[in-house]
Protein backbone atom coordinates (compact mmCIF):
# COMPACT_ATOMS: atom_id res chain seq x y z
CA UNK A 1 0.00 0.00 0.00
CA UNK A 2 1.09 3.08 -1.16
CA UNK A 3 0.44 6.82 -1.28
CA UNK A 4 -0.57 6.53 -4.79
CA UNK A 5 -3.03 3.58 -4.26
CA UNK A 6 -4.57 5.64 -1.15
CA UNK A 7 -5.26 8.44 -3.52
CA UNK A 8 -6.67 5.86 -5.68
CA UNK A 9 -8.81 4.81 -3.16
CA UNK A 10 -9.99 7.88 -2.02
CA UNK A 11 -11.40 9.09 -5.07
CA UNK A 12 -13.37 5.77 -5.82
CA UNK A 13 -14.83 5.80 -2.53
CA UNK A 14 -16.15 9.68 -3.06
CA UNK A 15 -17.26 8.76 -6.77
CA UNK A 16 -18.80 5.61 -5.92
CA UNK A 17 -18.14 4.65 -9.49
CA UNK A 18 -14.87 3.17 -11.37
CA UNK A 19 -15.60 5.30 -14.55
CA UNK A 20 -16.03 8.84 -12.97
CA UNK A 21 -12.85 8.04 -10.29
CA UNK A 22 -10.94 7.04 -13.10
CA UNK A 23 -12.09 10.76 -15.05
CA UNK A 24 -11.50 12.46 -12.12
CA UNK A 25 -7.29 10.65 -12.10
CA UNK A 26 -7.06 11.34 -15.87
CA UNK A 27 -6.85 7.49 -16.31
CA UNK A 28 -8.46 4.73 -18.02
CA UNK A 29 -10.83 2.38 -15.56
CA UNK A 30 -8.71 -1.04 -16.39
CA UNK A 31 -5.36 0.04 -14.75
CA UNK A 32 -7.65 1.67 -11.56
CA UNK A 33 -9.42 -1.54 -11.24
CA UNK A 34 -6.23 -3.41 -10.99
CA UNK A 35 -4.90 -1.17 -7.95
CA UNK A 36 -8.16 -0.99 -6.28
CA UNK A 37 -7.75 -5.03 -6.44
CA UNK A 38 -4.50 -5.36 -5.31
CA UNK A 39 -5.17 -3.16 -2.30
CA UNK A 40 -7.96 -5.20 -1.44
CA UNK A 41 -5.67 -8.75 -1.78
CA UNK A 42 -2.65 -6.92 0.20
CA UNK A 43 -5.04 -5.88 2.93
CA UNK A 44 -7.40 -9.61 3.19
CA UNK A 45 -10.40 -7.68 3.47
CA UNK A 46 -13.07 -6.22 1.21
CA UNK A 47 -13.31 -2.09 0.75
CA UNK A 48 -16.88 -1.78 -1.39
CA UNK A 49 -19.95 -3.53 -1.88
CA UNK A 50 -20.67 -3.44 -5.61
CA UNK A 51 -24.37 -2.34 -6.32
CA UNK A 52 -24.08 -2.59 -10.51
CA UNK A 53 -21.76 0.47 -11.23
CA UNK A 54 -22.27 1.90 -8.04
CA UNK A 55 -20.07 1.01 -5.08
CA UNK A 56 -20.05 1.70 -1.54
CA UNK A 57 -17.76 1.64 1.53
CA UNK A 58 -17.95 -1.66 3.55
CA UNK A 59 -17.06 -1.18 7.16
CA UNK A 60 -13.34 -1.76 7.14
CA UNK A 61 -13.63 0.41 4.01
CA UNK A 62 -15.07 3.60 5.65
CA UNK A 63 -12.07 2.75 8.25
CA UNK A 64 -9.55 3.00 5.43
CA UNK A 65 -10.97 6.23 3.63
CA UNK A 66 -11.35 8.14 6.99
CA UNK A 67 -7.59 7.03 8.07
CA UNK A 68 -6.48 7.69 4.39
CA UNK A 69 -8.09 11.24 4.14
CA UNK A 70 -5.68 12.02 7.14
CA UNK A 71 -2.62 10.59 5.55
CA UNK A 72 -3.35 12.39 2.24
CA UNK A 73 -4.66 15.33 3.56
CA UNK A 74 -1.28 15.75 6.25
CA UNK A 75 1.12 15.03 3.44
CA UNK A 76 -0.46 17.84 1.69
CA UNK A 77 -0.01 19.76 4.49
CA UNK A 78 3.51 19.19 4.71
CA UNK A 79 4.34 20.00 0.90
CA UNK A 80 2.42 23.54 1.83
CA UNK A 81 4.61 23.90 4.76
CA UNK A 82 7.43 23.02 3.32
CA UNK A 83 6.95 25.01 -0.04
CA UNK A 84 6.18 28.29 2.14
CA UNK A 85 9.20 27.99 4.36
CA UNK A 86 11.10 28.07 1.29
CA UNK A 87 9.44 31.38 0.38
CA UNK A 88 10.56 32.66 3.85
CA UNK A 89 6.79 32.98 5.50
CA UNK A 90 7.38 30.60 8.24
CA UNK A 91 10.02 29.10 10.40
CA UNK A 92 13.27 30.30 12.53
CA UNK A 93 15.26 32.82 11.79
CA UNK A 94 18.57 33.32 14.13
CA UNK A 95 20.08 36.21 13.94
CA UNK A 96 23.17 38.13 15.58
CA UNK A 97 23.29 41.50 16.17
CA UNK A 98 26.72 43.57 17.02
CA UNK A 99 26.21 45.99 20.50
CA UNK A 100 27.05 48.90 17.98
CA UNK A 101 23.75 47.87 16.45
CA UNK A 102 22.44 49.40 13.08
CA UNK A 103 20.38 52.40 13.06
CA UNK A 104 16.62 51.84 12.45
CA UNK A 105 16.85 48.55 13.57
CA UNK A 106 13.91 48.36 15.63
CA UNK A 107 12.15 49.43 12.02
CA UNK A 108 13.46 46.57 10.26
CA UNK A 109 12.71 43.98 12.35
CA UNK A 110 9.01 45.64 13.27
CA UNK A 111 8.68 45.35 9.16
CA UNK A 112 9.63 42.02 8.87
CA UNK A 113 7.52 40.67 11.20
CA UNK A 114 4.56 42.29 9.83
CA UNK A 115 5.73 40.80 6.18
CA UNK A 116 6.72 37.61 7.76
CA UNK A 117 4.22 37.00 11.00
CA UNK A 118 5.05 33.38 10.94
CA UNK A 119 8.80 33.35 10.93
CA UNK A 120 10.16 33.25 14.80
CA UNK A 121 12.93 35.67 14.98
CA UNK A 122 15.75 34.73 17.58
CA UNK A 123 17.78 37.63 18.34
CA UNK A 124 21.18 37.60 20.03
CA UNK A 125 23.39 40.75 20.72
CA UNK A 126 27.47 40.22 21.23
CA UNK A 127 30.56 41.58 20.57
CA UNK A 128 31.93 40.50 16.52
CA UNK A 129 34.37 38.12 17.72
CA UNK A 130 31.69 35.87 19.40
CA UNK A 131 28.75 36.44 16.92
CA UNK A 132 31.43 35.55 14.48
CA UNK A 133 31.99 32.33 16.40
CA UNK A 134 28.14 31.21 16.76
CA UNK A 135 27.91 31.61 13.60
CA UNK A 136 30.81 29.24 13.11
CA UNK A 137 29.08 26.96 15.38
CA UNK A 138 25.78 27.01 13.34
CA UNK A 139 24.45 28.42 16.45
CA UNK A 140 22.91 31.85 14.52
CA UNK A 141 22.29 31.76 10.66
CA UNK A 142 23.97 35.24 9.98
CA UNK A 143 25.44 38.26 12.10
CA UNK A 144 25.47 41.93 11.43
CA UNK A 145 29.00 43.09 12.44
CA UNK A 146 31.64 45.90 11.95
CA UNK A 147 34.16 44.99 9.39
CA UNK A 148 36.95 44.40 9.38
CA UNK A 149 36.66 41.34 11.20
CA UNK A 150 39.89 38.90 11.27
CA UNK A 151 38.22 35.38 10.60
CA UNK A 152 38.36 33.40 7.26
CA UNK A 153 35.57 30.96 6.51
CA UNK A 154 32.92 33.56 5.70
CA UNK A 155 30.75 35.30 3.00
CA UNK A 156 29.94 39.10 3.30
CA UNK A 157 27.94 41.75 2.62
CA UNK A 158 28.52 45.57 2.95
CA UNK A 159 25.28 47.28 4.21
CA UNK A 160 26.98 51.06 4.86
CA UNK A 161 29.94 53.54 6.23
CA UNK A 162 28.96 55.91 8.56
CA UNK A 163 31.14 58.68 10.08
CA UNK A 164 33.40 58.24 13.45
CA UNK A 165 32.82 61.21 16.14
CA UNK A 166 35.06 62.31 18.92
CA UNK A 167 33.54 62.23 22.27
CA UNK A 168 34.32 64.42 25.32
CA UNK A 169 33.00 65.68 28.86
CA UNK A 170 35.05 68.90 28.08
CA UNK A 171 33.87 71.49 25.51
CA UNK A 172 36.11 71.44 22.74
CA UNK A 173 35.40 72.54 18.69
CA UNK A 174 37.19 70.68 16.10
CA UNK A 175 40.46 68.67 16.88
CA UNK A 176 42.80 66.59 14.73
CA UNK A 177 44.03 63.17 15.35
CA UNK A 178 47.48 65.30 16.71
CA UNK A 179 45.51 66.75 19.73
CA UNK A 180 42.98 63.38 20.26
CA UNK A 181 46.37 61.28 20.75
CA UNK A 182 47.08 63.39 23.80
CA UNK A 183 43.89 62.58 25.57
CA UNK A 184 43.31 59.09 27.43
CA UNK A 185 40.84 57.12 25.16
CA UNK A 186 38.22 54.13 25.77
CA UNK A 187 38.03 52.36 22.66
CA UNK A 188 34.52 50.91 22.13
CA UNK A 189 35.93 47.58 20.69
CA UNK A 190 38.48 45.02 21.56
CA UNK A 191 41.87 44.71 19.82
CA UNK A 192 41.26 42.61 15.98
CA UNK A 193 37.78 43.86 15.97
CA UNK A 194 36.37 46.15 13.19
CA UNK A 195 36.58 49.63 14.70
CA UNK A 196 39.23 49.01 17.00
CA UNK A 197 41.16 47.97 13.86
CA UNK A 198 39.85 51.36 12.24
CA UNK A 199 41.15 53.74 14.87
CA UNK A 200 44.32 52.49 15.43
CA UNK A 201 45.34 52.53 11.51
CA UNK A 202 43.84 55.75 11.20
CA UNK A 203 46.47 56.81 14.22
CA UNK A 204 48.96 54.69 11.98
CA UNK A 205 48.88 56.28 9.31
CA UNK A 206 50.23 59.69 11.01
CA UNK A 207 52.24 58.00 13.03
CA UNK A 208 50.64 58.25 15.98
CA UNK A 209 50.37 56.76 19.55
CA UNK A 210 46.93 55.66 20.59
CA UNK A 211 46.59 56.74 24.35
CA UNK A 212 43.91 54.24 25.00
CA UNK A 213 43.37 53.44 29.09
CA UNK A 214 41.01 51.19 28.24
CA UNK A 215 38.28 49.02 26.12
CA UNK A 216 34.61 48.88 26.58
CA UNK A 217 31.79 47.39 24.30
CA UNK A 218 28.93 47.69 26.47
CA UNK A 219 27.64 51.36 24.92
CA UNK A 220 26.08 52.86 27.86
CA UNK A 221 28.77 52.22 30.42
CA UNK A 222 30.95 53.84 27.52
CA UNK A 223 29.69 56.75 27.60
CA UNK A 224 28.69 56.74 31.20
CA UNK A 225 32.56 56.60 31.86
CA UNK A 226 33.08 59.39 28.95
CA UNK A 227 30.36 61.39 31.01
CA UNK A 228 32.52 60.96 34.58
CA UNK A 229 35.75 62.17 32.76
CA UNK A 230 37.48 58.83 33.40
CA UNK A 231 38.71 59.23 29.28
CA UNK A 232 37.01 60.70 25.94
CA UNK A 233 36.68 58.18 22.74
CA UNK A 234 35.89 57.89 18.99
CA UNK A 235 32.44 56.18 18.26
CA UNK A 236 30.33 55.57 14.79
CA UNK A 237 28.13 57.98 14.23
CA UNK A 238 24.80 55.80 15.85
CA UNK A 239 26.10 54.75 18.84
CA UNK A 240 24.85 58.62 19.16
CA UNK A 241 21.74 57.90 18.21
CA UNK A 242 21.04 55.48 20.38
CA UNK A 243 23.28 56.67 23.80
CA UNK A 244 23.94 59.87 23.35
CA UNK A 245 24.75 61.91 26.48
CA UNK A 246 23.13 65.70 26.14
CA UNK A 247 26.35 66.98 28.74
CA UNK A 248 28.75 65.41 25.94
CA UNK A 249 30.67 66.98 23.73
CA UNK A 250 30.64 65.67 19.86
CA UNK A 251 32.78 67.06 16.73
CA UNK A 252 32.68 64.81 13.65
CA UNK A 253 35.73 63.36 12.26
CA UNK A 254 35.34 63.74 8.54
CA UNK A 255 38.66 65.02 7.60
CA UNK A 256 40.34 62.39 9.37
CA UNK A 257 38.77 60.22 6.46
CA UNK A 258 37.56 57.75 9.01
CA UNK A 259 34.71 55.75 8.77
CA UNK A 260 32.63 52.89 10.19
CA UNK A 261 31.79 49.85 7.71
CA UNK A 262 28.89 47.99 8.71
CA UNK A 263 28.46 44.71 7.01
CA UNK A 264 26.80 40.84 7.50
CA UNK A 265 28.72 37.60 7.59
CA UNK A 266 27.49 33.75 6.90
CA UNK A 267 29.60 30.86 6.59
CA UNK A 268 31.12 30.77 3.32
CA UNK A 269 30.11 28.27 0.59
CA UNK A 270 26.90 27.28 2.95
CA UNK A 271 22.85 27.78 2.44
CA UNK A 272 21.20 30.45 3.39
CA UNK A 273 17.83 30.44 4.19
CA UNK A 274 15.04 32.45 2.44
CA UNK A 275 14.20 33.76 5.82
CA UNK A 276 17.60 35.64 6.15
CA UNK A 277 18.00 36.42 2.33
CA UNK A 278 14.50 38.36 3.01
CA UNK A 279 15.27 39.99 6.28
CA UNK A 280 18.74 41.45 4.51
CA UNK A 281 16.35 42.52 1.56
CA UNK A 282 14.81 44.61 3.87
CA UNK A 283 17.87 45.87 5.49
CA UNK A 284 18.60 47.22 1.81
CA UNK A 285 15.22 48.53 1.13
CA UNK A 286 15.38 50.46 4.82
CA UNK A 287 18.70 52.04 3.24
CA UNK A 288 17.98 53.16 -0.25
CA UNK A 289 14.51 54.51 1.53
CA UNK A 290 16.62 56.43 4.65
């Protein structure tokens, strides 16, 4: 007994006549006739009582056409399920998101749930380095990170550069590399991560020492450290947006031609899911729109 011979079945049952089930398959009657009988043989039981060209269900045939609608009728099910998950409307979708998150984040992910109700969305926040190494460990499906990032094994994808600021308790206007070296920084990264990378070559490049006292990554103690004077530091332009301090001090870097690349990472020469190809399609669509 097979899946074919149940949908066989099913539609004799409902047509109560060889000739119209057989229409209704797009088949002749003599083939039909032959699997109806060798379901009936392979079970040992009799499935219709033959009235002329009608036929209806014995017993143990009304037993098979209720238990076969189920079998049909969840395989169908599963095709559906299957075939939409592929489209991206339901499922998982892990995702890992750097603590210098992306502006209008919120946004995105509010959008894509209203586009995608069905699709779960598990969120994790971390440093680059670790996000990096769940998604090593299959543990999220992609990570939004700042670049560069010193691992091999992975695929990305540039989303956007935004501008570093200078960050200070004291009042200041604008100030070159030259006169930042001589304050004690906090670096909001840790050393072979994206923007740590970024400020120290930018100090390279001049040939200048970095005066850094110390390294946070948690964006509110930053700045809560920047705001007690303990040191000033150089942050992407929406760490702002989301902690700014209104006692703080800003001036843009521009000249200093240094800027914050924003970017997300998969494991190279693996799948990725409809779900995440989507939820990046909306990242784009949030920054052509913005």
């Amino acid at each position: 007994m097979d899946i074919k011979q149940l949908r066989y079945f099913i539609a004799i049952a409902e047509e109560k006549n060889l000739t119209a089930a057989a229409a209704r398959l797009h088949m002749t009657q003599p083939p039909l006739s032959i699997q109806l009988k060798q379901l009936e043989d392979e079970l040992g039981v009799k499935l219709f009582e033959r009235s002329g060209k009608s036929m209806e269900l014995t017993d143990k045939g009304t037993v098979l056409y209720t238990r076969a609608l189920n079998v049909v009728n969840s395989l169908e099910e599963i095709k559906h399920e299957i075939q939409e998950t592929e489209e991206g409307k339901i499922g998982v979708l892990t995702i890992g998101i750097n603590t210098l998150s992306l502006s209008g984040l919120s946004d995105i992910i509010q959008s894509f749930h209203k586009k995608y109700p069905l699709v779960t969305l598990k969120i994790v926040q971390n440093d680059s380095y670790y996000l990096a190494e769940m998604v090593k460990a299959r543990s999220i499906e992609i990570a939004f990170v700042r670049l560069p990032l010193e691992h091999r094994g992975f695929t990305y994808q540039h989303i956007q550069n935004e501008p570093f600021y200078f960050v200070t308790n004291k009042e200041t206007t604008a100030i070159s590399l030259e006169e930042i070296s001589k304050n004690p920084l906090i670096i909001p990264s840790t050393e072979g991560l994206g923007i740590y990378h970024t400020i120290l070559e930018a100090f390279t490049r001049q040939n200048l020492e970095l005066n850094h006292i110390a390294e946070c990554s948690d964006m509110k103690l930053l700045m809560e450290l920047v705001k007690g004077g303990m040191g000033s530091t150089i942050i992407p332009e929406s760490v702002l947006d989301v902690y700014g301090i209104d006692s703080l001090y800003t001036i843009p870097m521009s000249s200093e031609n240094m800027t914050s690349s924003i970017g997300v990472i998969w494991l190279e020469n693996h799948y990725v899911s409809t779900h995440a190809k989507n939820f990046m399609n909306l990242i784009k669509e949030h920054q052509r729109s913005s």
